[in-house]
C-alpha atoms as a PDB file:
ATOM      1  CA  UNK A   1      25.116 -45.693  45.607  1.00  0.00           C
ATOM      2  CA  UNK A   2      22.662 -42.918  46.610  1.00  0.00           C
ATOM      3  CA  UNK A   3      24.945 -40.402  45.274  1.00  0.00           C
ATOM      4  CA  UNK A   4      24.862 -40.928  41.661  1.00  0.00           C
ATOM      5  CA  UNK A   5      20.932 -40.308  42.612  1.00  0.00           C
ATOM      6  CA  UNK A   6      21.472 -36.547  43.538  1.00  0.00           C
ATOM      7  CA  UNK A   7      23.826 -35.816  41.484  1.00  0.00           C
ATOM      8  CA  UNK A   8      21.531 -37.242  38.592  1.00  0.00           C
ATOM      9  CA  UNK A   9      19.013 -34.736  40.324  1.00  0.00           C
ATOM     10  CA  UNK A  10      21.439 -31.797  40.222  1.00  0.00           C
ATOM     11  CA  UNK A  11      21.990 -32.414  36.873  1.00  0.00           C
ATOM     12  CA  UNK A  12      18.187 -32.498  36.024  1.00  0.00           C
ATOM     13  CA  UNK A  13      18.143 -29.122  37.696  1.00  0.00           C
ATOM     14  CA  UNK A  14      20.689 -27.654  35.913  1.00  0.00           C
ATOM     15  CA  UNK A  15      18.859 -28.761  32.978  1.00  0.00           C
ATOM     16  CA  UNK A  16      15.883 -27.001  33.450  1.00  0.00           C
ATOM     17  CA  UNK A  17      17.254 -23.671  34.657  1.00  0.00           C
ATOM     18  CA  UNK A  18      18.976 -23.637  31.484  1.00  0.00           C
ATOM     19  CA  UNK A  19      15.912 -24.785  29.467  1.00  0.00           C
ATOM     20  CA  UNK A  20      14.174 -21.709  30.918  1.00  0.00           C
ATOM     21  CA  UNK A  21      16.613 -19.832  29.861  1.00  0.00           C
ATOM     22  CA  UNK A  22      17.147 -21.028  26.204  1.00  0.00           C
ATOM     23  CA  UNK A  23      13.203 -20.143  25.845  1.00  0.00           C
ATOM     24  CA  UNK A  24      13.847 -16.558  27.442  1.00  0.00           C
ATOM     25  CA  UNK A  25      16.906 -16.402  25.071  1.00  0.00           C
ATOM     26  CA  UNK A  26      14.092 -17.376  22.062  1.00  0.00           C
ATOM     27  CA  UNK A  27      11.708 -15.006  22.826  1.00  0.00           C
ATOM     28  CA  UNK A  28      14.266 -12.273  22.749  1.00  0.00           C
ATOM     29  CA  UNK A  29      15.629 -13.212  19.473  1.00  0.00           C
ATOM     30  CA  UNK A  30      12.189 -13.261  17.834  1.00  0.00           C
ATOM     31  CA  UNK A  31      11.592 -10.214  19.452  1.00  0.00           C
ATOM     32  CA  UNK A  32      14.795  -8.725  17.167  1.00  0.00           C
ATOM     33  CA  UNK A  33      14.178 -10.494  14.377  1.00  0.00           C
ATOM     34  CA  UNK A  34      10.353  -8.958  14.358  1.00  0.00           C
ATOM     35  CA  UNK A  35      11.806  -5.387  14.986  1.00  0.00           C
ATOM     36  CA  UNK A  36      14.353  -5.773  12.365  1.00  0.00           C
ATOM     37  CA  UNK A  37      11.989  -7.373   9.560  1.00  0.00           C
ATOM     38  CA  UNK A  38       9.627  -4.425  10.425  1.00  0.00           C
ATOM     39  CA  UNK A  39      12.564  -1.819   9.928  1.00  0.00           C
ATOM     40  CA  UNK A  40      13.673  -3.615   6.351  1.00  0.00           C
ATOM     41  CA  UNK A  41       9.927  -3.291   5.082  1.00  0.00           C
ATOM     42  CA  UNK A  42       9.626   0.211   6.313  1.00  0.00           C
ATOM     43  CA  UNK A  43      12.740   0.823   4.222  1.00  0.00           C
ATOM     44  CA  UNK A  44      11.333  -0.697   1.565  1.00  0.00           C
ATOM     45  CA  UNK A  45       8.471   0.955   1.609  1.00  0.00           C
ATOM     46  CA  UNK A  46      10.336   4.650   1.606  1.00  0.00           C
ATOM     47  CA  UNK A  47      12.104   3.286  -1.364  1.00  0.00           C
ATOM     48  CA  UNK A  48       8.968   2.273  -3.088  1.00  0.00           C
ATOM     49  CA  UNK A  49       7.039   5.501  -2.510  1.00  0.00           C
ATOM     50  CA  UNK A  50       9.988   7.566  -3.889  1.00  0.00           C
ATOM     51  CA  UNK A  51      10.310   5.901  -7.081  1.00  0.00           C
ATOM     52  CA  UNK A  52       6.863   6.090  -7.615  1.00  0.00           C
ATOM     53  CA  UNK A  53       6.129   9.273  -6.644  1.00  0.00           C
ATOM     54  CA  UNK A  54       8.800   9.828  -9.213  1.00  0.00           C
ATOM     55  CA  UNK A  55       7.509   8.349 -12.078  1.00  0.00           C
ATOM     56  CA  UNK A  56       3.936   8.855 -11.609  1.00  0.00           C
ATOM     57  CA  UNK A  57       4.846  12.733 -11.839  1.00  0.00           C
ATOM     58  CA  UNK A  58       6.498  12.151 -15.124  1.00  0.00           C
ATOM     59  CA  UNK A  59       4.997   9.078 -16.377  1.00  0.00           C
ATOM     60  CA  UNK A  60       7.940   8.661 -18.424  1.00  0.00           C
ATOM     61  CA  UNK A  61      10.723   5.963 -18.650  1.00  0.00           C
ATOM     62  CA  UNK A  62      12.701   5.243 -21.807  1.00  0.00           C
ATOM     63  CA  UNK A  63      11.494   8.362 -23.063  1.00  0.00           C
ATOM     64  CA  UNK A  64       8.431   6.243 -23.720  1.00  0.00           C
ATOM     65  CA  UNK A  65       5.209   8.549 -22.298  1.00  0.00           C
ATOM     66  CA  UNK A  66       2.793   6.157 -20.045  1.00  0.00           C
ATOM     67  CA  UNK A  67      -1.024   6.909 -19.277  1.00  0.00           C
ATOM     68  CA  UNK A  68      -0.726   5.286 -15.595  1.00  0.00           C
ATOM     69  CA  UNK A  69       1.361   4.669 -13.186  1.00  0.00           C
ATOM     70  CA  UNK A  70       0.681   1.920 -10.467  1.00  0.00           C
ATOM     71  CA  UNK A  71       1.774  -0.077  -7.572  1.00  0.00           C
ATOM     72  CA  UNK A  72       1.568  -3.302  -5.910  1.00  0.00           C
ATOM     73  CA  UNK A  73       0.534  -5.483  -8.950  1.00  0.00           C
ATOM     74  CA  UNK A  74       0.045  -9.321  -7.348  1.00  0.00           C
ATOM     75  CA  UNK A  75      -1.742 -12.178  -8.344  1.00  0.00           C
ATOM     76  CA  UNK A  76      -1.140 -15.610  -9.020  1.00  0.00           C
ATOM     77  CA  UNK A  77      -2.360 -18.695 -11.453  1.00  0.00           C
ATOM     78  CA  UNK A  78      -2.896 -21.821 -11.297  1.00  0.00           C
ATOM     79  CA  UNK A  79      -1.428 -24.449 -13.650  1.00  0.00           C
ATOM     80  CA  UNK A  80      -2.864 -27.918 -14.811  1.00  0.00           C
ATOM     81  CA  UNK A  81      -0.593 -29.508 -12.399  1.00  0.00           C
ATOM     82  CA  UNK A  82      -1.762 -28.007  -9.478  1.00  0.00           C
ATOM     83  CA  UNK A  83       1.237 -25.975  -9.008  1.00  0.00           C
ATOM     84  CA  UNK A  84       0.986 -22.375  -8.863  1.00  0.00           C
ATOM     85  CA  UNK A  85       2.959 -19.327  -9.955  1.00  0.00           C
ATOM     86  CA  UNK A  86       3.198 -15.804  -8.373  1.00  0.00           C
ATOM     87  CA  UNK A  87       3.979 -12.782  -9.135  1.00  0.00           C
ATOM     88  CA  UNK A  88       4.347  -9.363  -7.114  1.00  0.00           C
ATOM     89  CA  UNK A  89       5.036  -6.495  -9.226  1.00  0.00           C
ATOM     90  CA  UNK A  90       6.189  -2.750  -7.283  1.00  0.00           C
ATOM     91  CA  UNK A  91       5.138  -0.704 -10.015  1.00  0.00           C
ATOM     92  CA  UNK A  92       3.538  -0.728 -13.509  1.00  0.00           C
ATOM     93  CA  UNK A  93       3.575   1.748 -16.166  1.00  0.00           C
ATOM     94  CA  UNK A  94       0.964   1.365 -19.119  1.00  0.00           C
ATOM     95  CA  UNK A  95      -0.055   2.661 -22.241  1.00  0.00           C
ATOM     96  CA  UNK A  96      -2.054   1.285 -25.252  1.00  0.00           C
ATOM     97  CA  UNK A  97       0.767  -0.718 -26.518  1.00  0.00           C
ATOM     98  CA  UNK A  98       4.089  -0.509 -23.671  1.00  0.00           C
ATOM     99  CA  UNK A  99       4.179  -1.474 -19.998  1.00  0.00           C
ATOM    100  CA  UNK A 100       7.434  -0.452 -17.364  1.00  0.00           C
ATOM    101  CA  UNK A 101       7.665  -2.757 -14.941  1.00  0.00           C
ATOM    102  CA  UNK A 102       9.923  -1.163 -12.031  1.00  0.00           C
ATOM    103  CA  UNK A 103      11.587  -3.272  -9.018  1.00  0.00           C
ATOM    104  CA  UNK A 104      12.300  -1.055  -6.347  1.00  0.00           C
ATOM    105  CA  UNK A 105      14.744  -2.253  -3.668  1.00  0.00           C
ATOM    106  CA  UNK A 106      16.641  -0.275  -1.323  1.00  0.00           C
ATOM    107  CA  UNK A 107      20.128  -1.645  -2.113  1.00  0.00           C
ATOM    108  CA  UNK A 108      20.271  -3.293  -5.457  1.00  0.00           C
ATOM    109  CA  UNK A 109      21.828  -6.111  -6.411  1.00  0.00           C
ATOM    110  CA  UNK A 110      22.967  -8.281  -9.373  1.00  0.00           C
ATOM    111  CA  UNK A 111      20.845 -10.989  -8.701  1.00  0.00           C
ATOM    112  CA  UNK A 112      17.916  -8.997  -8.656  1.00  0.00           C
ATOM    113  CA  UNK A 113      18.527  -6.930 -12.430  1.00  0.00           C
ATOM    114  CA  UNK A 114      19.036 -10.633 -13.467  1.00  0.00           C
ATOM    115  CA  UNK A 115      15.394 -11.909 -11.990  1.00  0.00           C
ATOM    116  CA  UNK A 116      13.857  -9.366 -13.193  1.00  0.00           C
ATOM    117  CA  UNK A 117      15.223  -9.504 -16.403  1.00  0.00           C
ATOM    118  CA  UNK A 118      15.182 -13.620 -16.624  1.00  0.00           C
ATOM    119  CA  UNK A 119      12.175 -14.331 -14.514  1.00  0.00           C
ATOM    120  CA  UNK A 120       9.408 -11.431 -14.054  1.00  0.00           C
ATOM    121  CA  UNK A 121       8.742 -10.518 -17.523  1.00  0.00           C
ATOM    122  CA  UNK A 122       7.797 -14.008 -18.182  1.00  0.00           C
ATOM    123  CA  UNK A 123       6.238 -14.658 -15.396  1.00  0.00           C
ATOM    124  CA  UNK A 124       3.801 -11.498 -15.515  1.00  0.00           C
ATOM    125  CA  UNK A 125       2.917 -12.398 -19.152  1.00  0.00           C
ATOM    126  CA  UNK A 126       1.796 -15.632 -17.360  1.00  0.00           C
ATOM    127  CA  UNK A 127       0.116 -13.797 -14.980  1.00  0.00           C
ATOM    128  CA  UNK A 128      -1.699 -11.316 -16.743  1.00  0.00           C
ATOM    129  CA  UNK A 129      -1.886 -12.665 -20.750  1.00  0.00           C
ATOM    130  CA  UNK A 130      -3.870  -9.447 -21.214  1.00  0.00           C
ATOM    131  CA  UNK A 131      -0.524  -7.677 -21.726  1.00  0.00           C
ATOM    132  CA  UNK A 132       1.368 -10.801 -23.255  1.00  0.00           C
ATOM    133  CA  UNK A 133       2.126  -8.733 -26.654  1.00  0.00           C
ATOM    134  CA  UNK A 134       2.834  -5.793 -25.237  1.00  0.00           C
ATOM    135  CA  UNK A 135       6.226  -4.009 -25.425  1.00  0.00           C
ATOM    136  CA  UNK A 136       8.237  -4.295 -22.387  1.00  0.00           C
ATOM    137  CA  UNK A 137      10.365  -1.922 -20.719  1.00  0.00           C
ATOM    138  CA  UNK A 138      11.818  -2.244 -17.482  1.00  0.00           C
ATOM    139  CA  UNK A 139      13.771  -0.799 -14.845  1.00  0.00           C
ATOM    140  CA  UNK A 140      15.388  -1.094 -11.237  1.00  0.00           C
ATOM    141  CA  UNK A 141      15.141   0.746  -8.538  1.00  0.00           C
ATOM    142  CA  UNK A 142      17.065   1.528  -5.202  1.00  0.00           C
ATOM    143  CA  UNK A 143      18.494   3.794  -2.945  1.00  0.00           C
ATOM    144  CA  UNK A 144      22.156   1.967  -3.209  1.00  0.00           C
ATOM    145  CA  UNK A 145      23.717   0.047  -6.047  1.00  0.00           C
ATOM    146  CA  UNK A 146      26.676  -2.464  -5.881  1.00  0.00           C
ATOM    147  CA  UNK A 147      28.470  -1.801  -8.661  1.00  0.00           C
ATOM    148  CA  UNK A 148      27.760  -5.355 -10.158  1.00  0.00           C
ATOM    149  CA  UNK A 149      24.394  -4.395 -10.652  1.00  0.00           C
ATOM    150  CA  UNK A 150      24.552  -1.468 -12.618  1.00  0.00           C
ATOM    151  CA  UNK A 151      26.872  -2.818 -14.731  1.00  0.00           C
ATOM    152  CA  UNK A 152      24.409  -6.277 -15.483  1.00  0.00           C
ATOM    153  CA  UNK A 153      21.615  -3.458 -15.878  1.00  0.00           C
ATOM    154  CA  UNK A 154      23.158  -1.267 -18.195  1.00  0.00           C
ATOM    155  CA  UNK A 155      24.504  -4.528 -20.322  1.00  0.00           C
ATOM    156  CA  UNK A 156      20.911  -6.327 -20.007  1.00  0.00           C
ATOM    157  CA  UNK A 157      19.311  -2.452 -21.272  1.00  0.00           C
ATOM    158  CA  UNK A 158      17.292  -2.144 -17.986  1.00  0.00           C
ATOM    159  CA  UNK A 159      17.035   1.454 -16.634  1.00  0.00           C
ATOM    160  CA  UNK A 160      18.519   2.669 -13.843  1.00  0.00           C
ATOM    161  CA  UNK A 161      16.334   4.846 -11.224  1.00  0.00           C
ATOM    162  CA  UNK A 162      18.591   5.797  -8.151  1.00  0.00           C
ATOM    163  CA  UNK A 163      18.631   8.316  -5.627  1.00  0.00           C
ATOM    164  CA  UNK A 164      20.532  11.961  -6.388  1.00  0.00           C
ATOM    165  CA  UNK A 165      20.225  14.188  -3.754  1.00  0.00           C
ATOM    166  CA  UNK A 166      16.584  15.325  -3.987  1.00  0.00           C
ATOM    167  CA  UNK A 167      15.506  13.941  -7.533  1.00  0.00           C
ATOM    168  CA  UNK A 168      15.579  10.911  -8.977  1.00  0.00           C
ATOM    169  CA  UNK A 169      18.706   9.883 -11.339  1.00  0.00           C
ATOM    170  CA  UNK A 170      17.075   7.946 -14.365  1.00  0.00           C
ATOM    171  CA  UNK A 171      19.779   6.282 -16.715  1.00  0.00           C
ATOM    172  CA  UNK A 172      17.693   4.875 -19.298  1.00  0.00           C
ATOM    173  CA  UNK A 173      19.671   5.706 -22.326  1.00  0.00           C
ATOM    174  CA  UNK A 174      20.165   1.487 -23.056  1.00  0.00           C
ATOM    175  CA  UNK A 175      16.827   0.817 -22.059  1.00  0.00           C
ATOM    176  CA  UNK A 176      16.259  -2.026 -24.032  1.00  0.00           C
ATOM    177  CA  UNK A 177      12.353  -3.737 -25.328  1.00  0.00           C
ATOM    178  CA  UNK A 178      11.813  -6.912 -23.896  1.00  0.00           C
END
């Protein structure tokens, strides 16, 4: 009868050695996941400072001319029913009458040409109502492309800013008002 006992105690043991080790185990993979979130906004980062370094030398996209070029547009508002819509925004050209709005990612996909295309614009006239009639023209950015997304983006008229060697590659020629 008094076996049952230790071997209820050995198994109590065994528990807790391996409880140690599942929050050993833990702190390692939070450990990667930190160091590997860190490395994916680094490389977005690179991205972003390319593209915009880019355009900010030309400030041209569409053959449109823009006055400024800028980065990191966010803010957010507050609806009637308490619920709230944001909006981040990697750069912004503007003139009197036209703003670029330019996603940069560093591989592109379909989904995002479509958000852009379906959600952002809407959402930054939301946003910032200042620049609700303004002409729209907008682009996508990234150091890779599936091929799925440069198809949507030429087809939805968005322009295409990708790596080429040294330079930027702009394909712009469908660039579309929106």
């Amino acid at each position: 009868m008094e076996k049952w006992k230790e071997e209820l105690a050995e198994i109590r043991a065994i528990m807790a050695e391996n409880a140690k080790r599942l929050d050993k185990l833990g702190e390692y993979v939070y450990a990667v996941n930190t160091s590997v979130e860190g490395m994916k906004k680094t490389s977005g980062d690179v991205a972003e400072d390319y593209f915009f370094n880019s355009l900010n030398a030309t400030k041209t996209l569409g053959r449109v001319h823009f006055d400024s070029v800028e980065r990191n547009w966010k803010s957010s508002i507050q609806f009637e029913n308490g619920k709230t819509l944001d909006g981040e925004y990697d750069i912004v050209l503007i003139n009197k009458d036209s703003m670029g709005i330019v996603e940069v990612k560093f591989t592109v996909h379909r989904k995002d040409v479509v958000n852009l295309v379906n959600k952002q614009v809407e959402s930054f006239k939301c946003i910032f109502p200042r620049y609700a009639n303004y002409k729209f023209y907008l682009g996508i950015g990234g150091m890779s492309f599936n091929k799925q997304a440069e198809d949507e983006a030429k087809k939805l008229g968005v322009g295409i800013l990708k790596l080429n060697g040294d330079a930027v590659e702009i394909n712009d020629k469908n660039l579309k008002v929106y």
